[in-house]
PDBML (XML) file of the C-alpha atoms, coordinates in Angstrom:
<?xml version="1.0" encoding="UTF-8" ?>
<PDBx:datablock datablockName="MODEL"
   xmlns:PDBx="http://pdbml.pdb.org/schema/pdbx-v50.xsd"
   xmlns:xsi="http://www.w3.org/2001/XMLSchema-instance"
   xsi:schemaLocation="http://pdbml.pdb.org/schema/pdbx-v50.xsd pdbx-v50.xsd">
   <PDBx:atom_siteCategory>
      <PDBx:atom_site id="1">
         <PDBx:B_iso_or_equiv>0.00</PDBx:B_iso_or_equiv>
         <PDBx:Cartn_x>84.998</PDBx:Cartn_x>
         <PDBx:Cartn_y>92.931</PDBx:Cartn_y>
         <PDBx:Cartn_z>87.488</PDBx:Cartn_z>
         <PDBx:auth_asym_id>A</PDBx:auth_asym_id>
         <PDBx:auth_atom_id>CA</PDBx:auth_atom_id>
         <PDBx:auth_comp_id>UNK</PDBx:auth_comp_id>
         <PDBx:auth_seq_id>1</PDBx:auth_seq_id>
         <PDBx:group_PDB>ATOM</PDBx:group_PDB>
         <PDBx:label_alt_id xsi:nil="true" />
         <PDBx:label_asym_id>A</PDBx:label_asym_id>
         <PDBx:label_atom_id>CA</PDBx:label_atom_id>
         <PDBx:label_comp_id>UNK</PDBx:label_comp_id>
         <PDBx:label_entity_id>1</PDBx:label_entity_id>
         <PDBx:label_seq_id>1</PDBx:label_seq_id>
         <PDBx:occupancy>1.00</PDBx:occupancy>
         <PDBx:pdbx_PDB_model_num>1</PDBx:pdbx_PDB_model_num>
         <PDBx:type_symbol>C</PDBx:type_symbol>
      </PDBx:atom_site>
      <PDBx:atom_site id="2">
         <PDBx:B_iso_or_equiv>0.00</PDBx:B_iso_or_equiv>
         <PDBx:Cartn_x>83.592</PDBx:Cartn_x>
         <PDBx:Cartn_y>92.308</PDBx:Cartn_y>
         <PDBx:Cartn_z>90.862</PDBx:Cartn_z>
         <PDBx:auth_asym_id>A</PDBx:auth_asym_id>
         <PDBx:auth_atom_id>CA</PDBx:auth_atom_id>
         <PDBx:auth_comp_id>UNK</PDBx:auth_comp_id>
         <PDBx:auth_seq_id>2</PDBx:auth_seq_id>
         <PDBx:group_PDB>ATOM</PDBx:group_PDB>
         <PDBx:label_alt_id xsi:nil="true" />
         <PDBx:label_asym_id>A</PDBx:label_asym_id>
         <PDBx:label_atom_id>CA</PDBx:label_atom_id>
         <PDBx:label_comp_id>UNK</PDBx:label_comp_id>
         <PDBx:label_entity_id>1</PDBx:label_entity_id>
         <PDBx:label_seq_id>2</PDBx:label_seq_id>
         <PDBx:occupancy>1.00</PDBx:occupancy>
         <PDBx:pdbx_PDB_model_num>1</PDBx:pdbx_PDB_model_num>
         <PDBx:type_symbol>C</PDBx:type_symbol>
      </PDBx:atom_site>
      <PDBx:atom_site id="3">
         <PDBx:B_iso_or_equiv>0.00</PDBx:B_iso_or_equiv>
         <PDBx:Cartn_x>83.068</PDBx:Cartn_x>
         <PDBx:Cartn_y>88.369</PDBx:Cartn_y>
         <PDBx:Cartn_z>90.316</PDBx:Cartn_z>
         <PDBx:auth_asym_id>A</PDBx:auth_asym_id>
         <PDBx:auth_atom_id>CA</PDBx:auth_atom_id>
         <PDBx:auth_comp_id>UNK</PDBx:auth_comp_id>
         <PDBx:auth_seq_id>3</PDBx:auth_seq_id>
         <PDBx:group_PDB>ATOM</PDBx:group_PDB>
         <PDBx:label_alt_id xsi:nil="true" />
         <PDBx:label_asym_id>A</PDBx:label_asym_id>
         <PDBx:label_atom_id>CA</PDBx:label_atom_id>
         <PDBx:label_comp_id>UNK</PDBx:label_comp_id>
         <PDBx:label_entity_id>1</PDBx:label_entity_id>
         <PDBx:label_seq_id>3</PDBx:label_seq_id>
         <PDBx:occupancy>1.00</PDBx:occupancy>
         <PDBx:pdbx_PDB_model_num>1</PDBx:pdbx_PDB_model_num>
         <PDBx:type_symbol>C</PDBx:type_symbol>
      </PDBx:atom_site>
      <PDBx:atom_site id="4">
         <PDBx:B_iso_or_equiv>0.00</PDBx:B_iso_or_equiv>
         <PDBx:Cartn_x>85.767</PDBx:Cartn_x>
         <PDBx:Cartn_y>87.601</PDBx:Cartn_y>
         <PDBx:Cartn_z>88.021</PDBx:Cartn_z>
         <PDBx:auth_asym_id>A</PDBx:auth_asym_id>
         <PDBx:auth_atom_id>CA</PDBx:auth_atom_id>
         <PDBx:auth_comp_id>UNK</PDBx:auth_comp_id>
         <PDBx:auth_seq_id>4</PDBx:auth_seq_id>
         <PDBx:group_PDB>ATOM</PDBx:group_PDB>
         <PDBx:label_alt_id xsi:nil="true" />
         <PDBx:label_asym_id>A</PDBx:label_asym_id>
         <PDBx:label_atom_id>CA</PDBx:label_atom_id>
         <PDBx:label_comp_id>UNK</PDBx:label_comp_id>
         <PDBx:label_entity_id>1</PDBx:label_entity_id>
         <PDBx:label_seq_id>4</PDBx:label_seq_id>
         <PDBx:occupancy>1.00</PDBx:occupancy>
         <PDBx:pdbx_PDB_model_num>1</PDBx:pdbx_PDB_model_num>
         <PDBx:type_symbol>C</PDBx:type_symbol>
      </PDBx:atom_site>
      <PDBx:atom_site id="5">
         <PDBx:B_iso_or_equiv>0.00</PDBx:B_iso_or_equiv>
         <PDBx:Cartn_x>88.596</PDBx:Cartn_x>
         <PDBx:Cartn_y>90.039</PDBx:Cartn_y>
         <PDBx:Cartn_z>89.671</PDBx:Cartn_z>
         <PDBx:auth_asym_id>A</PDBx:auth_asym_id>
         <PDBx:auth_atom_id>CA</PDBx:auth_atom_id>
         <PDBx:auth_comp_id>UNK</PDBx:auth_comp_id>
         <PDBx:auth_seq_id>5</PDBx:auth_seq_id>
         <PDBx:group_PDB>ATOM</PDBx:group_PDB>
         <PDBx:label_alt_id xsi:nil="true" />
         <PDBx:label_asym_id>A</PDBx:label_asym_id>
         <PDBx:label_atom_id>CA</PDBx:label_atom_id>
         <PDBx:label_comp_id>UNK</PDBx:label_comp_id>
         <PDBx:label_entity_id>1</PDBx:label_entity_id>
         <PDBx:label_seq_id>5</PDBx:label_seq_id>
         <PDBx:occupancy>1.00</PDBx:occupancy>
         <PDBx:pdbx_PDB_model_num>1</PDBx:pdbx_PDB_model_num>
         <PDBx:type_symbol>C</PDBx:type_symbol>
      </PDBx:atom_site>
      <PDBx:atom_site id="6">
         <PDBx:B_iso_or_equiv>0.00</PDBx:B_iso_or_equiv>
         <PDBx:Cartn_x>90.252</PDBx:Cartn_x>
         <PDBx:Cartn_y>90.592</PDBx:Cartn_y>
         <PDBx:Cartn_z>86.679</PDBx:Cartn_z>
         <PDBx:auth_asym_id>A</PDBx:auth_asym_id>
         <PDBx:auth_atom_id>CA</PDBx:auth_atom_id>
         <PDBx:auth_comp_id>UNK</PDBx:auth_comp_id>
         <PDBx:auth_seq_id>6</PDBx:auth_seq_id>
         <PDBx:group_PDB>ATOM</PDBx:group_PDB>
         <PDBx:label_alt_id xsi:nil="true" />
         <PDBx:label_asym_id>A</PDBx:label_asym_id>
         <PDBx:label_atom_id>CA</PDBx:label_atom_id>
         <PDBx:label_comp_id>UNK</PDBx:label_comp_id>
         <PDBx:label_entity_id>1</PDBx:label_entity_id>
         <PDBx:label_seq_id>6</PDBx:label_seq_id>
         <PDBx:occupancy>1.00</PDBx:occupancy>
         <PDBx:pdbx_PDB_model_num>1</PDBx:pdbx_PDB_model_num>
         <PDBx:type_symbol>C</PDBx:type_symbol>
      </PDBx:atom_site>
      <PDBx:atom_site id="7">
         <PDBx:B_iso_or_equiv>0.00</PDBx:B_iso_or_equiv>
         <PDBx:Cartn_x>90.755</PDBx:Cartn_x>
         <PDBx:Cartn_y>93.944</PDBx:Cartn_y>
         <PDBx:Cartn_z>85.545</PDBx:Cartn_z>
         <PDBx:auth_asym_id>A</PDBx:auth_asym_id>
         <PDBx:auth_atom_id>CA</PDBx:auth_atom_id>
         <PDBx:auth_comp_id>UNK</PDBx:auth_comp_id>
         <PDBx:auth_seq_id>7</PDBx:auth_seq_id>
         <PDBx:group_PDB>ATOM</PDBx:group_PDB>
         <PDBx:label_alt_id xsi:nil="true" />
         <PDBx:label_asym_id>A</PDBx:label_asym_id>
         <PDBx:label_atom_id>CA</PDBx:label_atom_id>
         <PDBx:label_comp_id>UNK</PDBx:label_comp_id>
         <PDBx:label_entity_id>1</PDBx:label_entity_id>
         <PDBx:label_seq_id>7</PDBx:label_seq_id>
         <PDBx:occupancy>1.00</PDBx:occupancy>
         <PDBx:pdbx_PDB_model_num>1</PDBx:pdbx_PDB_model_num>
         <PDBx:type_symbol>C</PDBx:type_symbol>
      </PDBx:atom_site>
      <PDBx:atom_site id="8">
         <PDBx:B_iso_or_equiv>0.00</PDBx:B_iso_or_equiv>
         <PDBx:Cartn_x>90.811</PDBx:Cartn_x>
         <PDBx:Cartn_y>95.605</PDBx:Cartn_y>
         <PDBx:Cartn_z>82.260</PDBx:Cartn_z>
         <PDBx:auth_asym_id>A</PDBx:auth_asym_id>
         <PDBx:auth_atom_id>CA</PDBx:auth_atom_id>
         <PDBx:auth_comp_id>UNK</PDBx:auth_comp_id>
         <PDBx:auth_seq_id>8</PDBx:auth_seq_id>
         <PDBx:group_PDB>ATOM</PDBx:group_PDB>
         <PDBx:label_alt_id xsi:nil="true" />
         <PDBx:label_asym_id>A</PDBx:label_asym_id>
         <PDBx:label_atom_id>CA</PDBx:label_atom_id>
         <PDBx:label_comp_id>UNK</PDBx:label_comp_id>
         <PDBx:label_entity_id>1</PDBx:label_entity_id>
         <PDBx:label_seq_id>8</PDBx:label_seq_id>
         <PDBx:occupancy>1.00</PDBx:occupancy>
         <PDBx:pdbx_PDB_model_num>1</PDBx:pdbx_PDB_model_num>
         <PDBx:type_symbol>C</PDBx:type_symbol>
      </PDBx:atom_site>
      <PDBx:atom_site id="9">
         <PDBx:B_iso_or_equiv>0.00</PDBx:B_iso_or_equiv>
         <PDBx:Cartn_x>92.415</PDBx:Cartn_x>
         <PDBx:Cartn_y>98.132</PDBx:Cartn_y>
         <PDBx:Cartn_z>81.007</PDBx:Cartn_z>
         <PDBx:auth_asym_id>A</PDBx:auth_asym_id>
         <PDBx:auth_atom_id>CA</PDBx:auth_atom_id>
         <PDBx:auth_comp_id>UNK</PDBx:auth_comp_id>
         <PDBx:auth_seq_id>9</PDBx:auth_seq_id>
         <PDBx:group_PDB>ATOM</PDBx:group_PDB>
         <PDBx:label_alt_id xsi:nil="true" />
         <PDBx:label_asym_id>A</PDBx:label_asym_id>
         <PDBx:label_atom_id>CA</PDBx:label_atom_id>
         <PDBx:label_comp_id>UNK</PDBx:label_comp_id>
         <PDBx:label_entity_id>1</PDBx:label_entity_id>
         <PDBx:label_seq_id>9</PDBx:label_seq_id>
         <PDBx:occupancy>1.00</PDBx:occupancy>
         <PDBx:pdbx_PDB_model_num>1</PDBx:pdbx_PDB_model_num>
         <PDBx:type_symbol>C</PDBx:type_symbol>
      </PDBx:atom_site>
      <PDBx:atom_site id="10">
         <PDBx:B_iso_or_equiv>0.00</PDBx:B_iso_or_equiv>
         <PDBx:Cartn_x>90.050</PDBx:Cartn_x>
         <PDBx:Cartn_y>100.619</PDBx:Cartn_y>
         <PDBx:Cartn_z>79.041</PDBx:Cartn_z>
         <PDBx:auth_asym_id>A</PDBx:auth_asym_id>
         <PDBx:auth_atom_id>CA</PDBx:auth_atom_id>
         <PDBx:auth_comp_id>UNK</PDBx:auth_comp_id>
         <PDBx:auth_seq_id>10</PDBx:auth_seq_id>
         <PDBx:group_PDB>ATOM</PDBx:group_PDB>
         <PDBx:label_alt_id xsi:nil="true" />
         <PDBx:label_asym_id>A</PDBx:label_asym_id>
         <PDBx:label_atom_id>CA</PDBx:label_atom_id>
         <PDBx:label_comp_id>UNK</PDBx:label_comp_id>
         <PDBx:label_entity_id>1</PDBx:label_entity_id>
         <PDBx:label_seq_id>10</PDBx:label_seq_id>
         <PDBx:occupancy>1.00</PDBx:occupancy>
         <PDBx:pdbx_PDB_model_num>1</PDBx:pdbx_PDB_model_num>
         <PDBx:type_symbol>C</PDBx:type_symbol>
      </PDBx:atom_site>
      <PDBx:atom_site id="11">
         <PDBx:B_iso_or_equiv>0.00</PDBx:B_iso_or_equiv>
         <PDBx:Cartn_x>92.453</PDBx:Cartn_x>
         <PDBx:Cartn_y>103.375</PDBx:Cartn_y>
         <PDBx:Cartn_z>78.361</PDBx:Cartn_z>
         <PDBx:auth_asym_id>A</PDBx:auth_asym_id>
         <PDBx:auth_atom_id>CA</PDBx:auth_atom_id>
         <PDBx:auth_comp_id>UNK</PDBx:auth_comp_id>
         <PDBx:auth_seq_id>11</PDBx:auth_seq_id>
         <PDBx:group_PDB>ATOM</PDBx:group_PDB>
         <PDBx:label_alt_id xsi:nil="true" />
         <PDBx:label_asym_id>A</PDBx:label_asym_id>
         <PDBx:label_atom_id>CA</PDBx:label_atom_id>
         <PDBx:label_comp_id>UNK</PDBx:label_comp_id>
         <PDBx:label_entity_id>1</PDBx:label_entity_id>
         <PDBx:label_seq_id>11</PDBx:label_seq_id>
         <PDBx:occupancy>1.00</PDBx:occupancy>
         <PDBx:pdbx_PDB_model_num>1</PDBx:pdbx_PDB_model_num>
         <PDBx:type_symbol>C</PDBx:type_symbol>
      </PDBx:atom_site>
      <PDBx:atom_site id="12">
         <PDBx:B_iso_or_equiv>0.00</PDBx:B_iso_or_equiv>
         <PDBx:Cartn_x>96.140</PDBx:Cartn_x>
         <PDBx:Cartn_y>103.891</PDBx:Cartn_y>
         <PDBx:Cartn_z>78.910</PDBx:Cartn_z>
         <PDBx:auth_asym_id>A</PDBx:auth_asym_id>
         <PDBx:auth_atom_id>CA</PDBx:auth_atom_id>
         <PDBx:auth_comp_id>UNK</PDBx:auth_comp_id>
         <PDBx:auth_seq_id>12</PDBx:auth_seq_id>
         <PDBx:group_PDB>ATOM</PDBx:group_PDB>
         <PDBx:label_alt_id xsi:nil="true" />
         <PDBx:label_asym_id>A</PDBx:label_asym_id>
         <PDBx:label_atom_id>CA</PDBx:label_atom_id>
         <PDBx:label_comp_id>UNK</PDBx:label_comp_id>
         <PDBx:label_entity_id>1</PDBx:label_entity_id>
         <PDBx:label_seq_id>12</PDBx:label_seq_id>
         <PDBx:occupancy>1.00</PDBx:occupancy>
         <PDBx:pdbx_PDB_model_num>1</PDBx:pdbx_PDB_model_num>
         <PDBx:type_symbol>C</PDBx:type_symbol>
      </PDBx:atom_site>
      <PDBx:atom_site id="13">
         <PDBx:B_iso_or_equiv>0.00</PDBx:B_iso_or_equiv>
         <PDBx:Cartn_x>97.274</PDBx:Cartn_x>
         <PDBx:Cartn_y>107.599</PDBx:Cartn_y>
         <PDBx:Cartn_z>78.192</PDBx:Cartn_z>
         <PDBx:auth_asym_id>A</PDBx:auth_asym_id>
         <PDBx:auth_atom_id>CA</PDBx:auth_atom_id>
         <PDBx:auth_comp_id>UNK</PDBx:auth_comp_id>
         <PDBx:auth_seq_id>13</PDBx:auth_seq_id>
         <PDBx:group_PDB>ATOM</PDBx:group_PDB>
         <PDBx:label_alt_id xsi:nil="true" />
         <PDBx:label_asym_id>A</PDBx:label_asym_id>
         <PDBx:label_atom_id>CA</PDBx:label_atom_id>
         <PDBx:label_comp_id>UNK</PDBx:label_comp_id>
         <PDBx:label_entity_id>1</PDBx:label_entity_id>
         <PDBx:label_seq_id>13</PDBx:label_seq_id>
         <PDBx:occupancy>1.00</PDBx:occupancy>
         <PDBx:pdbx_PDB_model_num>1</PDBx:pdbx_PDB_model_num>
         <PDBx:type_symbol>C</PDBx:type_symbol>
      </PDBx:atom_site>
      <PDBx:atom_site id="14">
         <PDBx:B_iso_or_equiv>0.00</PDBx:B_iso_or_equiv>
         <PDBx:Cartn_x>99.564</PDBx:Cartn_x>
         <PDBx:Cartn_y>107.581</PDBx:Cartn_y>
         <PDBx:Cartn_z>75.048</PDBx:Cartn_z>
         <PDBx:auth_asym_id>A</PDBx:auth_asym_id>
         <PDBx:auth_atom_id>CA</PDBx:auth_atom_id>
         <PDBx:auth_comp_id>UNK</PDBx:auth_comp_id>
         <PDBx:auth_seq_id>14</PDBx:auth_seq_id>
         <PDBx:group_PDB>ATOM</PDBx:group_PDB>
         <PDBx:label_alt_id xsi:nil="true" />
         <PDBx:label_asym_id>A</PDBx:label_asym_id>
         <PDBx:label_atom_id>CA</PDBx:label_atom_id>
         <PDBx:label_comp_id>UNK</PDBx:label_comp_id>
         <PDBx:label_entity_id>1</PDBx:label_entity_id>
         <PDBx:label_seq_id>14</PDBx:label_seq_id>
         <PDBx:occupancy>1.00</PDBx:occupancy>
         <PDBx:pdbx_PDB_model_num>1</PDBx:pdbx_PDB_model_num>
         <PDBx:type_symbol>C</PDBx:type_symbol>
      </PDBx:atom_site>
      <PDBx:atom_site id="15">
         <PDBx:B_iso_or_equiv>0.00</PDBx:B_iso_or_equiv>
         <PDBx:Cartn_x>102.802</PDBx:Cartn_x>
         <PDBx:Cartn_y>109.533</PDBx:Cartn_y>
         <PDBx:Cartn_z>75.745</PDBx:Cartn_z>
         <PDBx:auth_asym_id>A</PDBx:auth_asym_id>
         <PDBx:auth_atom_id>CA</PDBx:auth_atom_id>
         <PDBx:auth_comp_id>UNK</PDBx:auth_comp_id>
         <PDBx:auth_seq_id>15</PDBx:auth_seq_id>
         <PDBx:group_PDB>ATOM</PDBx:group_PDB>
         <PDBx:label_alt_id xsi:nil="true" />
         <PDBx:label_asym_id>A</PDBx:label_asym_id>
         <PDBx:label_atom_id>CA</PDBx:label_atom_id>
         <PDBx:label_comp_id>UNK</PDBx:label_comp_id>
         <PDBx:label_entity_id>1</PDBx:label_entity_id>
         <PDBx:label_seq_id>15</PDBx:label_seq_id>
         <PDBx:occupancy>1.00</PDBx:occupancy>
         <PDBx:pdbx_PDB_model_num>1</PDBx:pdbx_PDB_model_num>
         <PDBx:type_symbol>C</PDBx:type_symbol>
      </PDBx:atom_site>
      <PDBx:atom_site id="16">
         <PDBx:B_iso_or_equiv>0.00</PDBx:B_iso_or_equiv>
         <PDBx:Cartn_x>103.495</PDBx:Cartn_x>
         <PDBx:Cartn_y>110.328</PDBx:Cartn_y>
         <PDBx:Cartn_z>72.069</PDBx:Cartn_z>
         <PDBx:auth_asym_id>A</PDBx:auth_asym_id>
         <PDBx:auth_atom_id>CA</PDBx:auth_atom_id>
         <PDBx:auth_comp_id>UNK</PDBx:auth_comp_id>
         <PDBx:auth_seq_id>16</PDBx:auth_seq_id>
         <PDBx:group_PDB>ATOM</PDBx:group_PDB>
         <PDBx:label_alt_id xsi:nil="true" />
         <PDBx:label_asym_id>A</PDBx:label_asym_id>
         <PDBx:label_atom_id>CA</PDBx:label_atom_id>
         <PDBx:label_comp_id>UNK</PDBx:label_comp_id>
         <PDBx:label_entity_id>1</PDBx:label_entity_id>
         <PDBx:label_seq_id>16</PDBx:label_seq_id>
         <PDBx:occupancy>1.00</PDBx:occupancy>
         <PDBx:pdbx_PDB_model_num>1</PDBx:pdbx_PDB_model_num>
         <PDBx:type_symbol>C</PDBx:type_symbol>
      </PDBx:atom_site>
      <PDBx:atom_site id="17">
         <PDBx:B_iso_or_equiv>0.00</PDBx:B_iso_or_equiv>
         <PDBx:Cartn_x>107.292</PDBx:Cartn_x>
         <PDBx:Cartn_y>111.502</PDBx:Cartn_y>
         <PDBx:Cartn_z>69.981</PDBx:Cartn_z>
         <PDBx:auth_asym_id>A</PDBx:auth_asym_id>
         <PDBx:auth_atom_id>CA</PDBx:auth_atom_id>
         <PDBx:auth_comp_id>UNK</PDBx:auth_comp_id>
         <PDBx:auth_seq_id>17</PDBx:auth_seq_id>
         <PDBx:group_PDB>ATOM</PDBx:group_PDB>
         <PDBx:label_alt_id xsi:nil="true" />
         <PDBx:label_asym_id>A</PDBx:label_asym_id>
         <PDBx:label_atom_id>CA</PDBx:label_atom_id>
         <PDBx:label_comp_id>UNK</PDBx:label_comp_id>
         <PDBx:label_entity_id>1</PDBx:label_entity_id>
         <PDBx:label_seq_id>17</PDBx:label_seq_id>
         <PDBx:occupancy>1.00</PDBx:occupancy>
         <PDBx:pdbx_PDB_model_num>1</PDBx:pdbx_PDB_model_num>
         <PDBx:type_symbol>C</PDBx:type_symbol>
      </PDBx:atom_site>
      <PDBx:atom_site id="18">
         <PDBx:B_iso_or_equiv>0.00</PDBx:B_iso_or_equiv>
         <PDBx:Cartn_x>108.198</PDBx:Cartn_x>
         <PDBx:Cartn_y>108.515</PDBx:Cartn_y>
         <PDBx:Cartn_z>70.253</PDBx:Cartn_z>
         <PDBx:auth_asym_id>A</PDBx:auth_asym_id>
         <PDBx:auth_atom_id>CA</PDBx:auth_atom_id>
         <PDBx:auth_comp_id>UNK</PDBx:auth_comp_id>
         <PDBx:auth_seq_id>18</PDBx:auth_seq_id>
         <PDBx:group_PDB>ATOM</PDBx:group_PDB>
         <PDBx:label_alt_id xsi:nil="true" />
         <PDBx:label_asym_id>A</PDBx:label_asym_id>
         <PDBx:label_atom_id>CA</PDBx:label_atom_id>
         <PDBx:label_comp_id>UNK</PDBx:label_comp_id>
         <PDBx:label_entity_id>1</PDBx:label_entity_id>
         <PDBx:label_seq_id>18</PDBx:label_seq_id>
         <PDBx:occupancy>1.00</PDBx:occupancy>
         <PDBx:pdbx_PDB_model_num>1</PDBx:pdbx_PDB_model_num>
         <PDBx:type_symbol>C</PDBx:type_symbol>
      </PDBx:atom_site>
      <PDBx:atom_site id="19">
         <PDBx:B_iso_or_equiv>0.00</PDBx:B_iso_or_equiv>
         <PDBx:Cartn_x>111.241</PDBx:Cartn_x>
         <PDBx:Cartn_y>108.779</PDBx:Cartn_y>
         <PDBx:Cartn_z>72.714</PDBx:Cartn_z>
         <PDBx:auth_asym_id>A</PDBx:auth_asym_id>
         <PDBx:auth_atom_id>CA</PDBx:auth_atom_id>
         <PDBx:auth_comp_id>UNK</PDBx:auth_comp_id>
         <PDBx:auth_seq_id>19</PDBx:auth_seq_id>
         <PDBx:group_PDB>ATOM</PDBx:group_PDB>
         <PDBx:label_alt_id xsi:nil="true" />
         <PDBx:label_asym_id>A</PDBx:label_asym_id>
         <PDBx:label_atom_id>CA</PDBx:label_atom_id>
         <PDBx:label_comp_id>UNK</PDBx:label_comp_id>
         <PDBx:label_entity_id>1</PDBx:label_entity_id>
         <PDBx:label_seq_id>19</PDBx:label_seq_id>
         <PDBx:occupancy>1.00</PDBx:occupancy>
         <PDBx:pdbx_PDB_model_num>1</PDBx:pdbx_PDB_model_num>
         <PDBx:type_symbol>C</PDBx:type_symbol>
      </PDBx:atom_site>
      <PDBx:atom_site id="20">
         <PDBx:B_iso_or_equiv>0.00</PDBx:B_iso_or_equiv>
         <PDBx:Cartn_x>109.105</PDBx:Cartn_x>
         <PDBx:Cartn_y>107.870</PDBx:Cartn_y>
         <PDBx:Cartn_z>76.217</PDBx:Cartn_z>
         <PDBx:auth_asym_id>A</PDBx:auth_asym_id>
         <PDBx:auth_atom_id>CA</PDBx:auth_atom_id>
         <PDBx:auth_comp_id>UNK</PDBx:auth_comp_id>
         <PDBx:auth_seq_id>20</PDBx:auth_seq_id>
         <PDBx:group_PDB>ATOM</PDBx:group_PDB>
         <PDBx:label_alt_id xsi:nil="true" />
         <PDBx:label_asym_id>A</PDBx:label_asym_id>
         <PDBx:label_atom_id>CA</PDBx:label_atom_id>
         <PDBx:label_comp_id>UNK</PDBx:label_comp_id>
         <PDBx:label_entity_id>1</PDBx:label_entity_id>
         <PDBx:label_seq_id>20</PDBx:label_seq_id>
         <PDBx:occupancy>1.00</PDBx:occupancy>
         <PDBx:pdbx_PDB_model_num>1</PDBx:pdbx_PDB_model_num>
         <PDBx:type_symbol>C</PDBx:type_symbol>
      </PDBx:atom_site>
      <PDBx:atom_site id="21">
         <PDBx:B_iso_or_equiv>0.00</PDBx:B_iso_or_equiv>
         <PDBx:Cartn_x>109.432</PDBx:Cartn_x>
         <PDBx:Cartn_y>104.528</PDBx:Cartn_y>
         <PDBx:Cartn_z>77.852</PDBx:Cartn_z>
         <PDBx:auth_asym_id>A</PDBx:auth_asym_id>
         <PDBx:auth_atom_id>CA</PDBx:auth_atom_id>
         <PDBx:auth_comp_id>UNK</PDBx:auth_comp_id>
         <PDBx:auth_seq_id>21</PDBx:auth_seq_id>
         <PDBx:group_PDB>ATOM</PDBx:group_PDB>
         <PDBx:label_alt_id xsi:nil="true" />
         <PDBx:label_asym_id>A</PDBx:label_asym_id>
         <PDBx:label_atom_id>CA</PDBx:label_atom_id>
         <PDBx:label_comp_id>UNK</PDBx:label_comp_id>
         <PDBx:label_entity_id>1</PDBx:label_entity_id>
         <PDBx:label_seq_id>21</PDBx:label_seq_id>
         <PDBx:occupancy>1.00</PDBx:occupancy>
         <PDBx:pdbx_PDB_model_num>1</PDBx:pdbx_PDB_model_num>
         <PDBx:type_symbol>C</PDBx:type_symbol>
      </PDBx:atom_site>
      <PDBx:atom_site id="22">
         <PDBx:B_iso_or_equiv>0.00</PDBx:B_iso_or_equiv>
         <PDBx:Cartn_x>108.885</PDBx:Cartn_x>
         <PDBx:Cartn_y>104.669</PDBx:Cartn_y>
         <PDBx:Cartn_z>81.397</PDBx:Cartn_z>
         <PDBx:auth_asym_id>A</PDBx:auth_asym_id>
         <PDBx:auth_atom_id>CA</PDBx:auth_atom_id>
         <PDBx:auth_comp_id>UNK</PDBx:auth_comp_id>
         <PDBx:auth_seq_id>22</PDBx:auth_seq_id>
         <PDBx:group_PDB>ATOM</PDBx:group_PDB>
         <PDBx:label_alt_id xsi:nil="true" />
         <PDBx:label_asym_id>A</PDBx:label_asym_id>
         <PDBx:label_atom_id>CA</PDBx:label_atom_id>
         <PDBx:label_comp_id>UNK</PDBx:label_comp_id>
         <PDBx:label_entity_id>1</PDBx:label_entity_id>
         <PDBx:label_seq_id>22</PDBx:label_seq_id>
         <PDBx:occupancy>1.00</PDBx:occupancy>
         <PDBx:pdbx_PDB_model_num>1</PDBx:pdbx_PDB_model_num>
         <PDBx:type_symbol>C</PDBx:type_symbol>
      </PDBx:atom_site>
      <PDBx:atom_site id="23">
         <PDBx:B_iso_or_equiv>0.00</PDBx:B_iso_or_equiv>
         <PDBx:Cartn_x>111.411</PDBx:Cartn_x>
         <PDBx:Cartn_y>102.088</PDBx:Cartn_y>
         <PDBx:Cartn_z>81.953</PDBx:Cartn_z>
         <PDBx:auth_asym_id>A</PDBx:auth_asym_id>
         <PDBx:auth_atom_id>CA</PDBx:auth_atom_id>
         <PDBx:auth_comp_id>UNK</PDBx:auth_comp_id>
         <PDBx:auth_seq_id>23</PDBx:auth_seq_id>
         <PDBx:group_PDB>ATOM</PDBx:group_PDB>
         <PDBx:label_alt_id xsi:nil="true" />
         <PDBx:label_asym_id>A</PDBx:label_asym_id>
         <PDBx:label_atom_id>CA</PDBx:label_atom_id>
         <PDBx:label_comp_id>UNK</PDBx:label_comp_id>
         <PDBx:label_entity_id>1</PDBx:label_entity_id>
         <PDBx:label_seq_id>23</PDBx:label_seq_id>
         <PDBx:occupancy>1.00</PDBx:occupancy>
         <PDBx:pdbx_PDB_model_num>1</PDBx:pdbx_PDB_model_num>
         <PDBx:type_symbol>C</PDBx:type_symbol>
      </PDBx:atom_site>
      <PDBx:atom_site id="24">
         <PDBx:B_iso_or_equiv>0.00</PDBx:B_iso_or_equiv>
         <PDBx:Cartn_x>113.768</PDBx:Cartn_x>
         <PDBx:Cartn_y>104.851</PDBx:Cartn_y>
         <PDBx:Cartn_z>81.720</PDBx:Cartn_z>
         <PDBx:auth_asym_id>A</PDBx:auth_asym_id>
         <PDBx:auth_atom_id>CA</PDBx:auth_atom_id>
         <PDBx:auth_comp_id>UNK</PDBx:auth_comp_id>
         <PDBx:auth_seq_id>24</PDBx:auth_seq_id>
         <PDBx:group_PDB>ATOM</PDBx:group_PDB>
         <PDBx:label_alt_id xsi:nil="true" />
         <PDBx:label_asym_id>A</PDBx:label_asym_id>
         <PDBx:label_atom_id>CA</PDBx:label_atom_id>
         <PDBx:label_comp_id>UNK</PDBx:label_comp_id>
         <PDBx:label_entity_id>1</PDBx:label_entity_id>
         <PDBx:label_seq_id>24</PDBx:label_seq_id>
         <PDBx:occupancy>1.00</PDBx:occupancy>
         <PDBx:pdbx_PDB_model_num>1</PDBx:pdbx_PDB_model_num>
         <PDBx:type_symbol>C</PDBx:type_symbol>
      </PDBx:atom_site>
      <PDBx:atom_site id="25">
         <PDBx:B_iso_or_equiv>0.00</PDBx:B_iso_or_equiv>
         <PDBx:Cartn_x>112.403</PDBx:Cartn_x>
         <PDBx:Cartn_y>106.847</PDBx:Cartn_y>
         <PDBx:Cartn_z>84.541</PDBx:Cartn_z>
         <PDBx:auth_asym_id>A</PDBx:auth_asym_id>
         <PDBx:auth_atom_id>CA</PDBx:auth_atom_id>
         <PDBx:auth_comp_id>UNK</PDBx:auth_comp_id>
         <PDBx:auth_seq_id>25</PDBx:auth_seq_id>
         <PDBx:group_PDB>ATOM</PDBx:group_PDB>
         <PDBx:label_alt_id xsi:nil="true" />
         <PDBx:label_asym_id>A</PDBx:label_asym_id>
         <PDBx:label_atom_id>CA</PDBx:label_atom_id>
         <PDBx:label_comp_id>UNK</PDBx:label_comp_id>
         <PDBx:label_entity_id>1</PDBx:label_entity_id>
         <PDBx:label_seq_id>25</PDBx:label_seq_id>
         <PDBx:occupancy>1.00</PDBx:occupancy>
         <PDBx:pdbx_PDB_model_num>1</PDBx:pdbx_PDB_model_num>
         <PDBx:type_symbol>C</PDBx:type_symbol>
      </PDBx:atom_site>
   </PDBx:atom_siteCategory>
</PDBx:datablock>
C-alpha cells in the first residue's frame, strides 16, 4: 500500500509433505 507502507502478503507458495522448513536450508 502506497500510503500506508505496509505490505500484505496475498499468497505464499505452500511447499507441501510436510518435511520443508526453510529454516533448515
Amino acid at each position: 500500500d502506497f500510503k500506508t507502507r505496509k505490505s500484505v502478503v496475498k499468497k505464499e507458495q505452500e511447499v507441501l509433505g510436510g518435511k520443508f522448513n526453510k529454516e533448515n536450508y
